[in-house]
N, C-alpha and C. Protein backbone atom coordinates (compact mmCIF):
# COMPACT_ATOMS: atom_id res chain seq x y z
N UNK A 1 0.82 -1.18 0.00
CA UNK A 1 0.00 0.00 0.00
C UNK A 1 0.88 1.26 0.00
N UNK A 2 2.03 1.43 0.77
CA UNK A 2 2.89 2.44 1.07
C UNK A 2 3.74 2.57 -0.27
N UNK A 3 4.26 1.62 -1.35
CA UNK A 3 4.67 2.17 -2.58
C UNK A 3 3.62 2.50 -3.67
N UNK A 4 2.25 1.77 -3.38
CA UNK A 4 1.11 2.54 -4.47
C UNK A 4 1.32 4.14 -4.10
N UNK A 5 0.69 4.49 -2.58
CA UNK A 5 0.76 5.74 -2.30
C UNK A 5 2.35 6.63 -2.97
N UNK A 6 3.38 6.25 -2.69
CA UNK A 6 4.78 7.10 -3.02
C UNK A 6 4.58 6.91 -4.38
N UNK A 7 4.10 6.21 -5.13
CA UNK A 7 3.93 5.99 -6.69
C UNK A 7 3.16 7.09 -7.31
N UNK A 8 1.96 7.15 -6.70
CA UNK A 8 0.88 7.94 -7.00
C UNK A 8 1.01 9.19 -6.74
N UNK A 9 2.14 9.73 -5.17
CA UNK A 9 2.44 10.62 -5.16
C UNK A 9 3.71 11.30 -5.51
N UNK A 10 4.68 10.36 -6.75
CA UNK A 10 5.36 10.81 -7.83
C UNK A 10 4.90 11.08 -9.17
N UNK A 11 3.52 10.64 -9.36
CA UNK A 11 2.52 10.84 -10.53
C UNK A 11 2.05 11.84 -10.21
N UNK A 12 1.53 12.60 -9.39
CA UNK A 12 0.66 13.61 -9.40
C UNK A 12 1.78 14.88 -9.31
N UNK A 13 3.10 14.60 -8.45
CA UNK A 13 4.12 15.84 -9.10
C UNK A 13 4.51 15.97 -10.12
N UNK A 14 4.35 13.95 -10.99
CA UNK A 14 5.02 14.87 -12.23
C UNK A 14 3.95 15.60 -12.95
N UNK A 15 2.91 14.84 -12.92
CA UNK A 15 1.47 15.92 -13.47
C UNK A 15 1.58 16.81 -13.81
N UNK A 16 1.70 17.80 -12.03
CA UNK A 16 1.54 18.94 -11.86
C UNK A 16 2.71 19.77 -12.89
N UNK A 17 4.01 19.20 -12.28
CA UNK A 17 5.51 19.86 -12.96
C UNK A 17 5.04 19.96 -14.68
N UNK A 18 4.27 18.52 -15.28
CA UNK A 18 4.20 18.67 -16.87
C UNK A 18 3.07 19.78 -16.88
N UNK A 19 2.05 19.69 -15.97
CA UNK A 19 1.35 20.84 -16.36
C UNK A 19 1.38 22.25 -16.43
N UNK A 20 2.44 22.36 -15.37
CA UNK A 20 2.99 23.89 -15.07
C UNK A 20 3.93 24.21 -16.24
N UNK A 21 4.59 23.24 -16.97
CA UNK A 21 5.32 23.44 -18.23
C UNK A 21 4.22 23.98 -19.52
N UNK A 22 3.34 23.16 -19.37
CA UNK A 22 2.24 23.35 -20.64
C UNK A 22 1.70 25.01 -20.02
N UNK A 23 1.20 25.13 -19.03
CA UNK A 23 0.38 26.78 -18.83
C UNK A 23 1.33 27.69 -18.71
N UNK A 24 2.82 27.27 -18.59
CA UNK A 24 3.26 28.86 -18.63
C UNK A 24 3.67 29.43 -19.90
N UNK A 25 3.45 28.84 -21.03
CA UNK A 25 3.17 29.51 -22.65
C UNK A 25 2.45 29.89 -22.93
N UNK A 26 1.14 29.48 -22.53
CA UNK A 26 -0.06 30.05 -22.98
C UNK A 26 -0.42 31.74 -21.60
N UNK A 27 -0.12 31.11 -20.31
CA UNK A 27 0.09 32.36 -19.51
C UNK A 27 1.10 33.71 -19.73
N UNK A 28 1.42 33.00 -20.23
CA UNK A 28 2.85 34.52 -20.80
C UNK A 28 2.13 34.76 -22.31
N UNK A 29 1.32 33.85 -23.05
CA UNK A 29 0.45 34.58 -24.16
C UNK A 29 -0.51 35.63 -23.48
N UNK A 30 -1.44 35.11 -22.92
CA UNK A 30 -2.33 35.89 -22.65
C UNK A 30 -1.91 37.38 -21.86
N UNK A 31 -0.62 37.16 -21.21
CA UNK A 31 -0.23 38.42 -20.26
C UNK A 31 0.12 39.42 -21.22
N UNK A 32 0.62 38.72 -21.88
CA UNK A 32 1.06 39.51 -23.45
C UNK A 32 0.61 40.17 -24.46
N UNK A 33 -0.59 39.54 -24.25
CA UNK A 33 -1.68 39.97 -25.40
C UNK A 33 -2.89 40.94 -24.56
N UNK A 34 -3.31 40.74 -23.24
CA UNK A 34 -3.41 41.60 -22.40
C UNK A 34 -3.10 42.88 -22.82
N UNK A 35 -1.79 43.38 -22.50
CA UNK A 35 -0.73 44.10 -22.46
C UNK A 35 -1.36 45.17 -23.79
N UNK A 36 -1.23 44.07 -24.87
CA UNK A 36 -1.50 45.06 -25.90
C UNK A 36 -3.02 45.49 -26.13
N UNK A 37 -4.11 44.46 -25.78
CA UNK A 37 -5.04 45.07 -25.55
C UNK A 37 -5.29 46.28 -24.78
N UNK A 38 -4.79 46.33 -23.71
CA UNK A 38 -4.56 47.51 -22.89
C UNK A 38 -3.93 48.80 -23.54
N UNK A 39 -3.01 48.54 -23.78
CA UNK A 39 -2.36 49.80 -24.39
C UNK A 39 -3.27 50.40 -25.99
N UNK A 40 -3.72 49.19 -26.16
CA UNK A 40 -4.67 49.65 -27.49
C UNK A 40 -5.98 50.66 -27.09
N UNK A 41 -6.67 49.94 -26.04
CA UNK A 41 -7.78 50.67 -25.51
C UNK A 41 -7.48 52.10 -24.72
N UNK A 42 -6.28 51.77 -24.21
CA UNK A 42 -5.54 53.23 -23.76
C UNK A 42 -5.44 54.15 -24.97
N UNK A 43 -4.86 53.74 -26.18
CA UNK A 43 -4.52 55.41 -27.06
C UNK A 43 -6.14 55.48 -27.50
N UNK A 44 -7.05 54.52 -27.73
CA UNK A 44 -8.29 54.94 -28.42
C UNK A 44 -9.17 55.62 -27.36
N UNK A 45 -9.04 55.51 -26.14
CA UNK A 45 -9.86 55.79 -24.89
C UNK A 45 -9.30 57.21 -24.74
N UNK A 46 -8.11 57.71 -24.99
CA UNK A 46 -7.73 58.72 -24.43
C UNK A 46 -8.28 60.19 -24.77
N UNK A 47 -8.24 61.08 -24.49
CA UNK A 47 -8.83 62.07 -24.51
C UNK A 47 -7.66 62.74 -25.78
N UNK A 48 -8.27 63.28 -26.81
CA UNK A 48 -7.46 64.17 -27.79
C UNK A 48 -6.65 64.97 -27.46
N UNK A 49 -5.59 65.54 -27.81
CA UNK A 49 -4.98 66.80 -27.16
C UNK A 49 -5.74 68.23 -27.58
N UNK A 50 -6.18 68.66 -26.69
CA UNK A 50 -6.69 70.06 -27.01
C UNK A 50 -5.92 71.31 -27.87
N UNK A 51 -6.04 71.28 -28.99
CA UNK A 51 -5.75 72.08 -30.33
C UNK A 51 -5.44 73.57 -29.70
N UNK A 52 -6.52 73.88 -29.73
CA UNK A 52 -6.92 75.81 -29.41
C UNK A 52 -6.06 76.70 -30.50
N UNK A 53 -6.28 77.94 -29.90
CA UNK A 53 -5.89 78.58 -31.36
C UNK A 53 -4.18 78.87 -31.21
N UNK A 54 -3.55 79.04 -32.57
CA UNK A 54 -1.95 79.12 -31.98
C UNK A 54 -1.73 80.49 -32.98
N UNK A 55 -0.55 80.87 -32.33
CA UNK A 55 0.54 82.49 -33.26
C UNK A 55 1.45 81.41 -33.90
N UNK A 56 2.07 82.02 -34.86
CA UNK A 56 2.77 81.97 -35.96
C UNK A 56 3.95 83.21 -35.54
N UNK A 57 5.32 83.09 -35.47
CA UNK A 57 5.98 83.96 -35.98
C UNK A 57 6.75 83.59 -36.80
N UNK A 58 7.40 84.20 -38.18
CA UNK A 58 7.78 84.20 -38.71
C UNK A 58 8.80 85.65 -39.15
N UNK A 59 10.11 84.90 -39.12
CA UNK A 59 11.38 86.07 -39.25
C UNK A 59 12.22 85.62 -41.07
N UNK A 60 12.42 86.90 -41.49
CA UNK A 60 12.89 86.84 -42.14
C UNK A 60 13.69 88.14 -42.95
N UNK A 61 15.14 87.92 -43.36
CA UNK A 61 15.71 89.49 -43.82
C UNK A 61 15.79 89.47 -45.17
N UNK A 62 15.72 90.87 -45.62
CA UNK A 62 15.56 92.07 -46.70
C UNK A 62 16.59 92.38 -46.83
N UNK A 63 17.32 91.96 -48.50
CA UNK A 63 18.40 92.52 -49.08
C UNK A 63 18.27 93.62 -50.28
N UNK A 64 18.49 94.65 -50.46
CA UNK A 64 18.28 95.52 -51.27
C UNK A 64 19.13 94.72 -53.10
N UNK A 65 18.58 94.64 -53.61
CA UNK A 65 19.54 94.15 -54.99
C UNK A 65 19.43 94.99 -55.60
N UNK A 66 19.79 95.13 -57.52
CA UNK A 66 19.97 96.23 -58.17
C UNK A 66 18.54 96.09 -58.81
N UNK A 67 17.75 94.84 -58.70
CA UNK A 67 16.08 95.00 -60.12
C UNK A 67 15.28 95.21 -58.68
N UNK A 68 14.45 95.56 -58.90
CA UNK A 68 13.17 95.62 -58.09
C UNK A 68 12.73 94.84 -56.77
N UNK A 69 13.36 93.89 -57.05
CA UNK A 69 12.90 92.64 -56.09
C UNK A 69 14.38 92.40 -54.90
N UNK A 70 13.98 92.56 -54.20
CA UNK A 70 14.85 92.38 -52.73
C UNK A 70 14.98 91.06 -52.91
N UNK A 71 16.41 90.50 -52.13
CA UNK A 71 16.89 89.21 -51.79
C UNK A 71 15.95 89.03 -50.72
N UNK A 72 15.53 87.32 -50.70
CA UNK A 72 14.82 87.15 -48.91
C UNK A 72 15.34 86.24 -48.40
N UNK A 73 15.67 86.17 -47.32
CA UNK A 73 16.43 84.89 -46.59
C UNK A 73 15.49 84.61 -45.23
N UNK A 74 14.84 83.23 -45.33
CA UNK A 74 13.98 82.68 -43.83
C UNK A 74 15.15 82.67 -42.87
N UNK A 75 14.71 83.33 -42.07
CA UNK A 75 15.17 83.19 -40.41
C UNK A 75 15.23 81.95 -39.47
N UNK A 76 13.57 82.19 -39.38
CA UNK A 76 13.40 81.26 -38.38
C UNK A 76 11.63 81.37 -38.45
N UNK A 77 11.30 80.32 -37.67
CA UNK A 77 10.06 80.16 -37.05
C UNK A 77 9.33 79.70 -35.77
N UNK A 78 8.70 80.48 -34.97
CA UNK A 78 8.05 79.50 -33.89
C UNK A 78 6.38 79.61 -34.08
N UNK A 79 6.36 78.50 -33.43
CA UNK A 79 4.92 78.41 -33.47
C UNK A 79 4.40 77.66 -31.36
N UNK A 80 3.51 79.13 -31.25
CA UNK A 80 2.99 78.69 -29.99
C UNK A 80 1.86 79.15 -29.67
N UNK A 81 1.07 78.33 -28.48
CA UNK A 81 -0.61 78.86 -28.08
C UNK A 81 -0.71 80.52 -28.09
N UNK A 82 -1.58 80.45 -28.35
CA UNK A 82 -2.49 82.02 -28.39
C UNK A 82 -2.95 82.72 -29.57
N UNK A 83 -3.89 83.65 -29.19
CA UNK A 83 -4.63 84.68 -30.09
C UNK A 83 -4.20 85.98 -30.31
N UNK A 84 -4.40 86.09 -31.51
CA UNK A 84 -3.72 87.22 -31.80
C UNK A 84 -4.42 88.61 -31.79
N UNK A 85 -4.49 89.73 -30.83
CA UNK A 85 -5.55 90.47 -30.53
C UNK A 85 -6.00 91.67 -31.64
N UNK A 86 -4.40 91.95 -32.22
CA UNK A 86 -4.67 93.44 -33.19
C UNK A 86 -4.52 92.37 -34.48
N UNK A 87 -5.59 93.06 -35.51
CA UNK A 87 -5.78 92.44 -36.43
C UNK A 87 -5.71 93.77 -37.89
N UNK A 88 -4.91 94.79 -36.98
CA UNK A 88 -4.47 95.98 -38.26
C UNK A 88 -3.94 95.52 -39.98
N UNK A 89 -3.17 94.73 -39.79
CA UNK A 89 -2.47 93.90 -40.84
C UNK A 89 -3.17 93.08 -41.76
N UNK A 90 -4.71 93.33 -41.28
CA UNK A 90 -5.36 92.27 -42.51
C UNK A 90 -6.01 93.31 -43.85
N UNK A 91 -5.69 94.84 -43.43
CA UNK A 91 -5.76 95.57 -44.17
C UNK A 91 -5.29 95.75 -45.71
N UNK A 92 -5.85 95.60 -46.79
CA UNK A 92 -4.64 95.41 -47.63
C UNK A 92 -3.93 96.42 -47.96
N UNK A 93 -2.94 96.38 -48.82
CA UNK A 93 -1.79 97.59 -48.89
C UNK A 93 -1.69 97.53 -50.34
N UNK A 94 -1.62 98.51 -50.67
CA UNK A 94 -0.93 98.12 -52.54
C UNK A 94 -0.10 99.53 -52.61
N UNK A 95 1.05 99.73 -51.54
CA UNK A 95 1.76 100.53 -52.05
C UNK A 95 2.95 99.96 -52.81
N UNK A 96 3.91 100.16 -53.56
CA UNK A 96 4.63 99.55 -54.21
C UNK A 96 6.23 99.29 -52.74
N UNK A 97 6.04 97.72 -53.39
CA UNK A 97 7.65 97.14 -51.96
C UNK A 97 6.93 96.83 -50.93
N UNK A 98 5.32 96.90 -50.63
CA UNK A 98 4.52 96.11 -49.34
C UNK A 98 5.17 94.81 -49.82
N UNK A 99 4.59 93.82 -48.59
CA UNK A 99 4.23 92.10 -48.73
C UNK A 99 3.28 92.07 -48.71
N UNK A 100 2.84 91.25 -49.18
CA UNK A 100 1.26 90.15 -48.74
C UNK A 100 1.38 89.31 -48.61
N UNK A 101 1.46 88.74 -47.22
CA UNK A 101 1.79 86.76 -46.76
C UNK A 101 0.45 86.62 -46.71
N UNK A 102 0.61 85.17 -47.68
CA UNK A 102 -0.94 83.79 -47.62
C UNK A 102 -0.44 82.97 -47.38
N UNK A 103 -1.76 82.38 -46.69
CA UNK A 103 -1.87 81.30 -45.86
C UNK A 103 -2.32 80.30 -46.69
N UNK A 104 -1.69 79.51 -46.92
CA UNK A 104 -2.46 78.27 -47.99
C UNK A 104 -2.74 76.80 -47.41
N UNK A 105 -3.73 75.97 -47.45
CA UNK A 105 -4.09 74.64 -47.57
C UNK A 105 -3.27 73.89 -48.31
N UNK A 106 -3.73 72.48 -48.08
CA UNK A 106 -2.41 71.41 -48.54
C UNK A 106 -3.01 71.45 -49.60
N UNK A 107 -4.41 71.86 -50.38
CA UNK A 107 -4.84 71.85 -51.62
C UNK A 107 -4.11 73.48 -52.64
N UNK A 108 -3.43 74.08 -51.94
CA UNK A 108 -3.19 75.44 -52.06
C UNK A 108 -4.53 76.39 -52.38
N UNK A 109 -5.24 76.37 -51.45
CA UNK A 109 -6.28 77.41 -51.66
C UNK A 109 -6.06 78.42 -50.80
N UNK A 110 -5.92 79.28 -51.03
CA UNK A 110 -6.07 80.37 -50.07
C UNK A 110 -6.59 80.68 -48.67
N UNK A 111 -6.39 80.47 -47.71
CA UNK A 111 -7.04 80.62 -46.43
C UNK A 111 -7.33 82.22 -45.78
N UNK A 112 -5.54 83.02 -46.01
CA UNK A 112 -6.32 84.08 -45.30
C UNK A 112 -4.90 84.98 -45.56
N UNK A 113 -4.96 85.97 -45.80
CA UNK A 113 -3.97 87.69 -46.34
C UNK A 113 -3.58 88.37 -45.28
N UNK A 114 -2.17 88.77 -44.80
CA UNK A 114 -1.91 89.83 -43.95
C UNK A 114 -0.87 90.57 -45.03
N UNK A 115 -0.67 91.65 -44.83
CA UNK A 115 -0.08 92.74 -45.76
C UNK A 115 0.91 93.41 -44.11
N UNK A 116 2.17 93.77 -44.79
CA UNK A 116 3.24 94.37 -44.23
C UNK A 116 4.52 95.37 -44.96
N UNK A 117 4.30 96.94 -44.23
CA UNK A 117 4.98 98.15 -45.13
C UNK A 117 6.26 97.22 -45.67
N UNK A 118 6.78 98.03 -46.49
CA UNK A 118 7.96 97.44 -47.18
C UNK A 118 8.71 97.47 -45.98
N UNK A 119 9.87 96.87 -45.87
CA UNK A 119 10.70 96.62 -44.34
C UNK A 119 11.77 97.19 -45.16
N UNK A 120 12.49 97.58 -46.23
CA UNK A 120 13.43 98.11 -46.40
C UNK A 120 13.42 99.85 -46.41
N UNK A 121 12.07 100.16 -46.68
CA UNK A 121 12.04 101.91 -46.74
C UNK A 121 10.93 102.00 -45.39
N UNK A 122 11.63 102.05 -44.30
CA UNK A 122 10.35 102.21 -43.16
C UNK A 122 10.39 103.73 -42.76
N UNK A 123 8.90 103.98 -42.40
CA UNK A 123 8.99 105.50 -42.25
C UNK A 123 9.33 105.26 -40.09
N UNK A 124 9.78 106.17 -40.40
CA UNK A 124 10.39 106.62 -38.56
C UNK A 124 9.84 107.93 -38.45
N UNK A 125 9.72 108.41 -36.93
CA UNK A 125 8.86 109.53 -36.64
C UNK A 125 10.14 109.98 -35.63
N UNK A 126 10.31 111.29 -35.85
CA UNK A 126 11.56 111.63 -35.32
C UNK A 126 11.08 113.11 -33.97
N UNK A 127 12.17 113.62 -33.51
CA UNK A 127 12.06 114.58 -32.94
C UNK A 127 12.67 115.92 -33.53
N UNK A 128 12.38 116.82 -34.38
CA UNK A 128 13.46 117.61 -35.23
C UNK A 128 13.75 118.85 -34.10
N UNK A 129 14.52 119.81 -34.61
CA UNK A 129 15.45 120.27 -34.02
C UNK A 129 14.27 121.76 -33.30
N UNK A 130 13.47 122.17 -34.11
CA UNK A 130 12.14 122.73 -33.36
C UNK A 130 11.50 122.30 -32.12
N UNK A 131 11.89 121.36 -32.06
CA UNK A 131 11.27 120.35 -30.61
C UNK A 131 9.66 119.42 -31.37
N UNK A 132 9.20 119.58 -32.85
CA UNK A 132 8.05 119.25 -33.40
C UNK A 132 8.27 117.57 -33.79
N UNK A 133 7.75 116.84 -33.75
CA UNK A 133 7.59 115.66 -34.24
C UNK A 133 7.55 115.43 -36.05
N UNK A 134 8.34 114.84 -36.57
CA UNK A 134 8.52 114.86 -38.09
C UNK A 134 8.46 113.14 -38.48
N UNK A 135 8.17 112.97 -39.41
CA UNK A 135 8.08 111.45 -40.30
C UNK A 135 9.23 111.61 -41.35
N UNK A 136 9.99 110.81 -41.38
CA UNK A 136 10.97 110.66 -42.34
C UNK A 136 10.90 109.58 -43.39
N UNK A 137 10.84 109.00 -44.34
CA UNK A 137 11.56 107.59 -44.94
C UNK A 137 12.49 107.02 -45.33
N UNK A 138 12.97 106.09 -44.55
CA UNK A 138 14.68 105.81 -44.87
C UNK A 138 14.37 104.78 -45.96
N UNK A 139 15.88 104.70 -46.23
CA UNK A 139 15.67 103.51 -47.86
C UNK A 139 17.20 102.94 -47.07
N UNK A 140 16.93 102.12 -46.83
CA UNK A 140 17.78 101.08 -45.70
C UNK A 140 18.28 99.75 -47.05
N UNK A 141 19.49 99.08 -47.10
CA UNK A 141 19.89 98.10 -47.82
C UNK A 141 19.89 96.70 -47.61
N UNK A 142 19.60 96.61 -45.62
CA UNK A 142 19.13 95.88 -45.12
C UNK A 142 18.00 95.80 -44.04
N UNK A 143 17.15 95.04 -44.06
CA UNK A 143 16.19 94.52 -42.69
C UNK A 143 15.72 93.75 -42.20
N UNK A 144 15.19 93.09 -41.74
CA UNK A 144 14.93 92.13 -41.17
C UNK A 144 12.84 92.64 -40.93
N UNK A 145 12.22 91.41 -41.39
CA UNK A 145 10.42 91.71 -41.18
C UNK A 145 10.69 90.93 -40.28
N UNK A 146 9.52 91.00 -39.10
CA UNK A 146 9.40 89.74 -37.85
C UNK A 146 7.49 89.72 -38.46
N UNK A 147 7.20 88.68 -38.48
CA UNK A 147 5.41 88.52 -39.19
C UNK A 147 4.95 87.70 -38.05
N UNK A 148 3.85 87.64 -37.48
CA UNK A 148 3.26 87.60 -36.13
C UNK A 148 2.15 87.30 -37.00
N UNK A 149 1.58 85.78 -36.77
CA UNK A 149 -0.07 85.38 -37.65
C UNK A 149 -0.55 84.87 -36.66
N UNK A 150 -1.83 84.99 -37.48
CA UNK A 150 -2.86 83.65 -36.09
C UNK A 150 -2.42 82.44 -37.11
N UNK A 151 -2.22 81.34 -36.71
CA UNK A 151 -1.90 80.27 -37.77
C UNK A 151 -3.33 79.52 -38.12
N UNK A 152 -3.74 79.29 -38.91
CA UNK A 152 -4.94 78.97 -39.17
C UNK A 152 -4.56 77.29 -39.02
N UNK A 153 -5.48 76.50 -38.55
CA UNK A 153 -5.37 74.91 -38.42
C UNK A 153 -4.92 74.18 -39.55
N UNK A 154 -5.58 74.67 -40.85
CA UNK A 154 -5.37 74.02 -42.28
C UNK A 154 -3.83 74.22 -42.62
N UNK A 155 -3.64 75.46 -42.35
CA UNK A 155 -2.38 76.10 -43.23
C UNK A 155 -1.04 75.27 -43.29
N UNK A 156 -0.66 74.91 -44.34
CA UNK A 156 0.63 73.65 -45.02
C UNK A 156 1.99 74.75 -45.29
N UNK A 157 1.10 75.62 -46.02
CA UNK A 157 2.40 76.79 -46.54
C UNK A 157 1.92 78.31 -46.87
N UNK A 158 3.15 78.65 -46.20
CA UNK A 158 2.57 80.40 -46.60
C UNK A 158 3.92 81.31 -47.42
N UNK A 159 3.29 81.86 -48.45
CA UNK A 159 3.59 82.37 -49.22
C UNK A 159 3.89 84.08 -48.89
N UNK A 160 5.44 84.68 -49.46
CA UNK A 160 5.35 86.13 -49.33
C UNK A 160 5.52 86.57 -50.89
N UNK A 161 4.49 87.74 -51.19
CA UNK A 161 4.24 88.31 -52.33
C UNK A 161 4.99 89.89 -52.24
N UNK A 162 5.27 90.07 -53.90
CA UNK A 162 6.41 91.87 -53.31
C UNK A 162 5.06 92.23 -54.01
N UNK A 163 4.66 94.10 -53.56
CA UNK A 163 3.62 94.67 -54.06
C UNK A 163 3.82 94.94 -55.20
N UNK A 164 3.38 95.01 -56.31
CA UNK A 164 4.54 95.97 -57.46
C UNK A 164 3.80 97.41 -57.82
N UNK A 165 4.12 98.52 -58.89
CA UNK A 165 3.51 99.50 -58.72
C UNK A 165 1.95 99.55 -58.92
N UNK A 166 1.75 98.59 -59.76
CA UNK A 166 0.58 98.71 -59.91
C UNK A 166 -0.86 98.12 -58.42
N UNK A 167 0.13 97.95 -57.86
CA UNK A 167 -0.68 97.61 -56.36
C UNK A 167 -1.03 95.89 -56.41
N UNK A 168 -0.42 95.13 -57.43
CA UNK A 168 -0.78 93.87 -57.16
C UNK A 168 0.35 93.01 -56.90
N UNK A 169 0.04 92.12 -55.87
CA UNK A 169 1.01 91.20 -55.47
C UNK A 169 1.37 89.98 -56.28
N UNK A 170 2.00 90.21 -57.32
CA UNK A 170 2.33 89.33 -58.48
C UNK A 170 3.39 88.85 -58.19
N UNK A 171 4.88 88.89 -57.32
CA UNK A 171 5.90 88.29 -57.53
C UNK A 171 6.12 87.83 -55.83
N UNK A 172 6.60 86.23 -56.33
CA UNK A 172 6.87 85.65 -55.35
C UNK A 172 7.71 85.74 -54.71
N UNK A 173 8.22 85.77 -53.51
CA UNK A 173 9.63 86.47 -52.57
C UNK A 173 10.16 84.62 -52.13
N UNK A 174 9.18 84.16 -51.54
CA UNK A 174 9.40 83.40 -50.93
C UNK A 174 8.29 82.36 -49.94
N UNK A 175 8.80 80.82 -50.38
CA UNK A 175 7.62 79.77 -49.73
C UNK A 175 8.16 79.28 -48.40
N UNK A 176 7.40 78.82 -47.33
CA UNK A 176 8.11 78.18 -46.16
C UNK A 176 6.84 76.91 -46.29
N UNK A 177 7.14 76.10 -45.70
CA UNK A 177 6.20 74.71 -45.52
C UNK A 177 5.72 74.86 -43.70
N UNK A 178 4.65 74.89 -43.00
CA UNK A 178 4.53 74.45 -42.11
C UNK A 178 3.87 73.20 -41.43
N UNK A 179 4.57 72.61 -40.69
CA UNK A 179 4.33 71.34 -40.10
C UNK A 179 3.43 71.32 -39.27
């Protein structure tokens, strides 16, 4: 009776031992697959990141050349939260040497126009020698524009246009891509 029992109770460890071999593949499946269920239901469950409205700045300098059209060289760009309060600049301009930056869609349609004085002939307001306040216009060979937008959500790329005399913004200065 005492080697049935030690028999029976070397059969049921090895049982157990073969069985604990067989469930820990399928237990490390399921923990596994778990895992990714989880993390799946996590990015779809999660709450969107809140968009809101963002500024645009955009830098860029003004080289005087010998034809009509100024050299342009991109600066730089940031892009961060907020609204943009003065909206003077959506005015259009057609004096000759303004800009007109557009805002374009990835379809290039037009979204939206800000206009900016020529940056190489800026007028300055001085103090003259009367003690009276005077306006001058310099014709400068270099400058630098700093452009401050609301960035519209769509917008892929924005475009700067030179004014020409006839007040239309026909020539291209320069494209930037935004991400």
């Amino acid at each position: 009776m005492r080697v049935l029992i030690d028999c029976s109770e070397n059969i049921c460890k090895m049982m157990t031992s073969n069985i604990h071999l067989r469930l820990l593949p399928i237990v490390f499946l399921t923990t596994l697959l778990s895992c990714f269920a989880f993390d799946l239901t996590a990015q779809t469950v999660s709450p969107k990141e809140e968009q809101g409205p963002k500024l645009l700045f955009l830098n860029y300098s003004f080289i005087k050349t010998d034809t009509s059209v100024p050299e342009v060289n991109f600066l730089g760009k940031t892009i961060t939260k907020g609204r943009r309060k003065d909206h003077s600049n959506k005015v259009p301009l057609n004096s000759p040497g303004a800009i007109r930056c557009v805002q374009y869609d990835k379809f290039h349609k037009e979204l939206e126009s800000t206009y900016f004085e020529n940056p190489l002939k800026p007028i300055v307001e001085y103090l003259n020698d009367d003690g009276a306040f005077e306006k001058r216009q310099l014709d400068l060979d270099k400058a630098e524009l700093a452009i401050k937008l609301q960035l519209n959500e769509n917008t892929t790329t924005i475009d700067l246009f030179l004014i020409d005399i006839f007040g239309n913004a026909t020539t291209k200065l320069i494209t930037n891509t935004i991400p």
